[in-house]
C-alpha atoms as a PDB file:
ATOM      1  CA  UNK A   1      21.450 -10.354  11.593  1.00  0.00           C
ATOM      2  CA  UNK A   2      18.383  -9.959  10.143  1.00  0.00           C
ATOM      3  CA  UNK A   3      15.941 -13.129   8.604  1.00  0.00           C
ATOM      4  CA  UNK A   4      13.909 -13.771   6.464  1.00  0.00           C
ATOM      5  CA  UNK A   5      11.101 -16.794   6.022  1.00  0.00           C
ATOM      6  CA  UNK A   6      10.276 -17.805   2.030  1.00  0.00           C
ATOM      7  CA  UNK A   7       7.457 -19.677   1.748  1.00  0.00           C
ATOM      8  CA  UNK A   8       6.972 -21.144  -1.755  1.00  0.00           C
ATOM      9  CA  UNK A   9       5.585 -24.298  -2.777  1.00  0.00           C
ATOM     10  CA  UNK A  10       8.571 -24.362  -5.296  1.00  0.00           C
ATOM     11  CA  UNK A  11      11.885 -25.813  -4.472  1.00  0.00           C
ATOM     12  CA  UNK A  12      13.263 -24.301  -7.357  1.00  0.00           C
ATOM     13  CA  UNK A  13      11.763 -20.908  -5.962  1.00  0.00           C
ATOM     14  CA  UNK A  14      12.725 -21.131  -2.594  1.00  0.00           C
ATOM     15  CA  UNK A  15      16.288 -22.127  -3.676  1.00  0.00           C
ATOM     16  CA  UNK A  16      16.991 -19.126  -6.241  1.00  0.00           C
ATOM     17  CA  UNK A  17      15.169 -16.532  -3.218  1.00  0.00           C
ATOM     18  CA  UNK A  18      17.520 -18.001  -0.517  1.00  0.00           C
ATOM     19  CA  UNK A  19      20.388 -17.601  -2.888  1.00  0.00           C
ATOM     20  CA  UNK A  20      19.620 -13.612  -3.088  1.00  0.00           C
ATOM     21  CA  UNK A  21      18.721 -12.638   0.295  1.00  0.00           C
ATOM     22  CA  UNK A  22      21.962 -14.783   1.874  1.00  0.00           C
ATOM     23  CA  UNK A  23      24.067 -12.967  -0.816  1.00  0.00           C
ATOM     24  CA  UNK A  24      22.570  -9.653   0.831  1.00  0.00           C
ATOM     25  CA  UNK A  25      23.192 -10.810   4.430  1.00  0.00           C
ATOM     26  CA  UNK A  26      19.806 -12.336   5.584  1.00  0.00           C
ATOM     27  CA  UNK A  27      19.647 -15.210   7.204  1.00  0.00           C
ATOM     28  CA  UNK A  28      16.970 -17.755   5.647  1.00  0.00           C
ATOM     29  CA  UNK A  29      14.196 -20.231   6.597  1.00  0.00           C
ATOM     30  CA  UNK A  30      11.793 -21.604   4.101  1.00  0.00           C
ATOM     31  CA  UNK A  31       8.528 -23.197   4.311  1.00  0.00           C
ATOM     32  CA  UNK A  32       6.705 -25.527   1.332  1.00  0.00           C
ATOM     33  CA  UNK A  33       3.324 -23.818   2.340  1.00  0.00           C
ATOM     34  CA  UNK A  34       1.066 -21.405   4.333  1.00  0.00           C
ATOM     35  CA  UNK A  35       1.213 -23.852   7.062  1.00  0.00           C
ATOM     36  CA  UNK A  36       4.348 -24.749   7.691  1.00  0.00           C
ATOM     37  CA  UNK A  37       5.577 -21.215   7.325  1.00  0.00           C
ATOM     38  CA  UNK A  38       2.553 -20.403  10.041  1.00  0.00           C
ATOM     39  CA  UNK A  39       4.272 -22.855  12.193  1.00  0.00           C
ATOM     40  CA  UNK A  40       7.870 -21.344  12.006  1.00  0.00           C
ATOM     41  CA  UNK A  41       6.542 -18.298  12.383  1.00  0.00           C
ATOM     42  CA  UNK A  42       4.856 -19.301  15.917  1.00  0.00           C
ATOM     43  CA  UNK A  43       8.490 -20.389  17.141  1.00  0.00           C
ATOM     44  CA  UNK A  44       9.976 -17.415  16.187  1.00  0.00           C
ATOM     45  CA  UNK A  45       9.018 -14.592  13.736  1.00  0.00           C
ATOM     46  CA  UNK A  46      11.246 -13.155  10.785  1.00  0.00           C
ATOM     47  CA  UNK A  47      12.057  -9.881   9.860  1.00  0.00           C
ATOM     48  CA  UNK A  48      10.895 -10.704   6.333  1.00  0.00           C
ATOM     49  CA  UNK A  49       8.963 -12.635   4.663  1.00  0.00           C
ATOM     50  CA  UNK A  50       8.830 -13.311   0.660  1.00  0.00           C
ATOM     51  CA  UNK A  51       5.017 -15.498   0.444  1.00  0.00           C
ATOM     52  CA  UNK A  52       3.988 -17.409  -2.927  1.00  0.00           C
ATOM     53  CA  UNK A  53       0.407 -16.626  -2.895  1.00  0.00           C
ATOM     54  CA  UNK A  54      -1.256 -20.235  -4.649  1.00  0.00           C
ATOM     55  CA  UNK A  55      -0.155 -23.259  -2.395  1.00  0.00           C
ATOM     56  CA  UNK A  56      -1.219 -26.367  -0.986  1.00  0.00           C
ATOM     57  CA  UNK A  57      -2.483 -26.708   2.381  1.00  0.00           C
ATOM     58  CA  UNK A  58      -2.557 -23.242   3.533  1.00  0.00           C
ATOM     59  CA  UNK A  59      -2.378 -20.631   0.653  1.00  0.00           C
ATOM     60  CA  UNK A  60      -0.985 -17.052   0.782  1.00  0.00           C
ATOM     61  CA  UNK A  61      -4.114 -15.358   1.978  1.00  0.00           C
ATOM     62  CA  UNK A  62      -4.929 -17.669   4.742  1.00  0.00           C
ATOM     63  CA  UNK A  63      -1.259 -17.611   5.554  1.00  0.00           C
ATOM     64  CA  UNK A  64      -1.035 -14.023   6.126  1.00  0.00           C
ATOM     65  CA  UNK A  65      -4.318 -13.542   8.094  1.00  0.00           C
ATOM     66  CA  UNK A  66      -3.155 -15.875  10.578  1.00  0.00           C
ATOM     67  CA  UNK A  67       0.272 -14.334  10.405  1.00  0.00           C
ATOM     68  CA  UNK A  68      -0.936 -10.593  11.182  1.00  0.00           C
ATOM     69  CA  UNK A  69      -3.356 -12.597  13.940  1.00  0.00           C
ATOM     70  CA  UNK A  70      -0.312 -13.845  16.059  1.00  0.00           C
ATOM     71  CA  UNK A  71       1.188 -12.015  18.799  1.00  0.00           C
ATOM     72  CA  UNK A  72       3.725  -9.685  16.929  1.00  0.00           C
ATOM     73  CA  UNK A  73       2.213 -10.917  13.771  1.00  0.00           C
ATOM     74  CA  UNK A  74       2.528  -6.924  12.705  1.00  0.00           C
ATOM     75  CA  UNK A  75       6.102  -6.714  12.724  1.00  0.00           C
ATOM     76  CA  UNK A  76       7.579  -9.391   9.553  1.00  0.00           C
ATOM     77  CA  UNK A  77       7.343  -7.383   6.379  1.00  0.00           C
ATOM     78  CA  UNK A  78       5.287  -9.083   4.270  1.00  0.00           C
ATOM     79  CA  UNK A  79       6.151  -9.503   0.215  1.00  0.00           C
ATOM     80  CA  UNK A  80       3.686 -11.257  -1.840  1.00  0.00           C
ATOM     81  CA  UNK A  81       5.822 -12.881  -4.925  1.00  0.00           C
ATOM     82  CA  UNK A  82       3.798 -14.562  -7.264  1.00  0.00           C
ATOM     83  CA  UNK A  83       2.215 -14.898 -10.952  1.00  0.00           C
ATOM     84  CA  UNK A  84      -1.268 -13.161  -9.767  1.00  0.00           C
ATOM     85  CA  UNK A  85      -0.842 -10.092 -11.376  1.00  0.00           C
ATOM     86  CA  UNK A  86      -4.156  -8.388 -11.785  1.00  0.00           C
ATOM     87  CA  UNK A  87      -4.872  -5.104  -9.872  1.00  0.00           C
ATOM     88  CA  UNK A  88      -7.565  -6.846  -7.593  1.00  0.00           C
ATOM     89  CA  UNK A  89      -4.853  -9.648  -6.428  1.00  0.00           C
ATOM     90  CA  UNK A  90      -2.924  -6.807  -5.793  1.00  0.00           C
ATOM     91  CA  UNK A  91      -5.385  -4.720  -3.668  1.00  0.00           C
ATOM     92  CA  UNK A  92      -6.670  -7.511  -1.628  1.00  0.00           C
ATOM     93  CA  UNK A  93      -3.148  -8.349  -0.711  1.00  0.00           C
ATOM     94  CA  UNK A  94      -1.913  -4.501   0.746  1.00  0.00           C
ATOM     95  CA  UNK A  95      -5.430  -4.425   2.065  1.00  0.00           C
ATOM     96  CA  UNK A  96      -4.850  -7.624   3.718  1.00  0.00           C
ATOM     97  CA  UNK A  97      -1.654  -6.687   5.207  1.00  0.00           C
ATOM     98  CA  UNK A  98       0.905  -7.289   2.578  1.00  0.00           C
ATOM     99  CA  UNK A  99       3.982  -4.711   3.071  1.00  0.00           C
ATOM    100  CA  UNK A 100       4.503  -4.507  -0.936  1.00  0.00           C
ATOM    101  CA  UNK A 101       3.865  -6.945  -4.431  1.00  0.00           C
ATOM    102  CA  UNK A 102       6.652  -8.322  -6.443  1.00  0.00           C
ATOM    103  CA  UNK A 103       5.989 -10.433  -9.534  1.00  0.00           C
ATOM    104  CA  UNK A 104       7.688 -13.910 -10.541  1.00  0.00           C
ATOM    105  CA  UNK A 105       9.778 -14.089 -12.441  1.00  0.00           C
ATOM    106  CA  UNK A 106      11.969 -12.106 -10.124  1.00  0.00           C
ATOM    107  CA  UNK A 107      15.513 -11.244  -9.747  1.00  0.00           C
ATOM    108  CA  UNK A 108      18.255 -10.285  -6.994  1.00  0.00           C
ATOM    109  CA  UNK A 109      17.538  -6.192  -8.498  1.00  0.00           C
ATOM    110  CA  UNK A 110      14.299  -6.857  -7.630  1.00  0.00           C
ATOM    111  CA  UNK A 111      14.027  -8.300  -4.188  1.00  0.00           C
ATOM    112  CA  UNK A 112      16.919  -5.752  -3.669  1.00  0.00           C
ATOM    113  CA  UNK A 113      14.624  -3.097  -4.726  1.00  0.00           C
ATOM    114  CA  UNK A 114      11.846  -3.768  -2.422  1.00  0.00           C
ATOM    115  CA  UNK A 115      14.188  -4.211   0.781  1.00  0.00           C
ATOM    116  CA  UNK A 116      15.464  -0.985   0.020  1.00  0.00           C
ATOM    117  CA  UNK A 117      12.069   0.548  -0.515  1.00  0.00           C
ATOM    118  CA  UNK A 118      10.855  -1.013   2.792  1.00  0.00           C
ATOM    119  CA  UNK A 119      13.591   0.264   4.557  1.00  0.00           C
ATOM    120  CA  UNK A 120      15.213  -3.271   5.748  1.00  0.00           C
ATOM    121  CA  UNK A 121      18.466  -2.189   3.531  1.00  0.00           C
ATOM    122  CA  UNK A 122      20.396   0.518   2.550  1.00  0.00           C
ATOM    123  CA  UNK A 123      21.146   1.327  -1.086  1.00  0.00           C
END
Protein backbone atom coordinates (compact mmCIF):
# COMPACT_ATOMS: atom_id res chain seq x y z
CA UNK A 1 0.00 0.00 0.00
CA UNK A 2 1.38 3.02 -0.82
CA UNK A 3 1.83 6.34 1.85
CA UNK A 4 1.87 9.36 1.94
CA UNK A 5 3.33 12.10 4.69
CA UNK A 6 1.22 15.73 4.79
CA UNK A 7 2.92 18.15 6.45
CA UNK A 8 0.82 21.28 7.12
CA UNK A 9 0.83 23.53 9.92
CA UNK A 10 -3.06 23.38 9.57
CA UNK A 11 -5.16 20.84 11.29
CA UNK A 12 -7.91 21.74 9.26
CA UNK A 13 -5.49 21.10 6.18
CA UNK A 14 -4.02 18.06 7.15
CA UNK A 15 -7.50 16.66 8.04
CA UNK A 16 -9.37 17.49 4.59
CA UNK A 17 -5.74 16.04 2.63
CA UNK A 18 -5.88 12.79 4.73
CA UNK A 19 -9.53 12.53 3.95
CA UNK A 20 -8.64 12.44 -0.02
CA UNK A 21 -5.64 10.41 -0.28
CA UNK A 22 -7.26 7.51 2.28
CA UNK A 23 -10.39 7.72 0.01
CA UNK A 24 -7.82 6.91 -2.93
CA UNK A 25 -6.05 4.11 -1.01
CA UNK A 26 -2.94 5.81 0.59
CA UNK A 27 -2.08 5.27 3.73
CA UNK A 28 -1.40 8.65 5.78
CA UNK A 29 1.02 10.26 8.29
CA UNK A 30 1.02 13.92 9.00
CA UNK A 31 3.41 16.24 10.47
CA UNK A 32 2.55 20.03 12.04
CA UNK A 33 5.93 21.24 10.45
CA UNK A 34 9.19 20.85 8.43
CA UNK A 35 10.60 19.23 11.41
CA UNK A 36 8.57 16.86 12.54
CA UNK A 37 7.81 15.65 9.06
CA UNK A 38 11.94 15.55 8.73
CA UNK A 39 11.80 13.30 11.65
CA UNK A 40 9.16 10.76 10.28
CA UNK A 41 10.74 10.81 7.33
CA UNK A 42 14.21 9.56 9.00
CA UNK A 43 12.18 6.46 10.46
CA UNK A 44 10.78 5.61 7.42
CA UNK A 45 10.20 7.50 4.10
CA UNK A 46 6.76 7.89 2.16
CA UNK A 47 5.92 7.41 -1.20
CA UNK A 48 4.38 10.89 -1.20
CA UNK A 49 4.51 13.74 0.25
CA UNK A 50 1.90 16.85 0.06
CA UNK A 51 4.36 19.95 1.99
CA UNK A 52 2.70 23.42 3.10
CA UNK A 53 5.48 25.64 2.20
CA UNK A 54 5.16 28.68 5.29
CA UNK A 55 5.48 26.87 8.76
CA UNK A 56 6.84 27.14 12.05
CA UNK A 57 9.96 25.60 13.05
CA UNK A 58 11.16 24.18 9.91
CA UNK A 59 9.43 25.66 6.76
CA UNK A 60 8.88 23.98 3.34
CA UNK A 61 12.19 24.88 1.82
CA UNK A 62 14.35 23.85 4.63
CA UNK A 63 12.15 20.81 4.90
CA UNK A 64 12.77 19.58 1.52
CA UNK A 65 16.56 20.25 1.34
CA UNK A 66 17.06 18.12 4.19
CA UNK A 67 14.57 15.68 2.79
CA UNK A 68 16.40 15.23 -0.74
CA UNK A 69 19.79 15.21 1.70
CA UNK A 70 18.77 11.88 3.49
CA UNK A 71 19.66 8.56 2.35
CA UNK A 72 16.80 7.80 -0.22
CA UNK A 73 15.71 11.32 0.25
CA UNK A 74 15.23 11.14 -3.86
CA UNK A 75 12.60 8.71 -3.92
CA UNK A 76 9.11 10.52 -1.93
CA UNK A 77 7.43 12.60 -4.57
CA UNK A 78 7.39 15.81 -3.44
CA UNK A 79 4.04 18.25 -3.86
CA UNK A 80 4.33 21.70 -2.68
CA UNK A 81 0.53 22.81 -1.67
CA UNK A 82 0.31 26.16 -0.61
CA UNK A 83 -0.97 29.94 -1.13
CA UNK A 84 2.60 31.08 -2.71
CA UNK A 85 1.58 31.40 -6.03
CA UNK A 86 3.97 33.58 -7.91
CA UNK A 87 6.13 32.06 -10.74
CA UNK A 88 9.44 32.53 -8.66
CA UNK A 89 7.87 30.40 -5.57
CA UNK A 90 7.17 28.13 -8.13
CA UNK A 91 10.63 27.85 -9.82
CA UNK A 92 12.61 27.74 -6.71
CA UNK A 93 10.49 24.89 -5.56
CA UNK A 94 10.96 22.30 -8.95
CA UNK A 95 14.46 23.67 -8.89
CA UNK A 96 14.75 22.68 -5.39
CA UNK A 97 13.45 19.31 -5.86
CA UNK A 98 9.75 19.62 -5.73
CA UNK A 99 8.07 16.74 -8.02
CA UNK A 100 5.07 19.25 -9.05
CA UNK A 101 2.98 22.66 -7.44
CA UNK A 102 -0.57 22.52 -6.41
CA UNK A 103 -2.35 25.58 -5.04
CA UNK A 104 -4.67 25.83 -1.79
CA UNK A 105 -7.49 25.84 -1.93
CA UNK A 106 -7.38 22.34 -3.29
CA UNK A 107 -9.68 19.55 -3.91
CA UNK A 108 -9.81 15.56 -4.15
CA UNK A 109 -9.80 16.37 -8.50
CA UNK A 110 -6.89 18.02 -7.79
CA UNK A 111 -4.59 15.98 -5.66
CA UNK A 112 -6.12 13.21 -7.92
CA UNK A 113 -4.80 15.01 -10.83
CA UNK A 114 -1.30 15.31 -9.80
CA UNK A 115 -0.99 11.52 -8.59
CA UNK A 116 -2.08 10.62 -11.85
CA UNK A 117 0.28 12.98 -13.59
CA UNK A 118 3.18 11.69 -11.41
CA UNK A 119 2.44 8.35 -12.18
CA UNK A 120 1.61 7.07 -8.41
CA UNK A 121 -2.15 6.31 -9.81
CA UNK A 122 -3.92 5.23 -12.58
CA UNK A 123 -6.78 7.22 -14.12
Amino acid sequence: MKTCLIVDDSRVIRKVARQIFEAIGYVCEDAENGQVALDACKAKLPDFILLDWNMPVMNGMEFLHALRQLPGGDRPSVVFCTTENDLGHIQEAMGAGANEYIMKPFDADIIRGKLEQLGLIEN
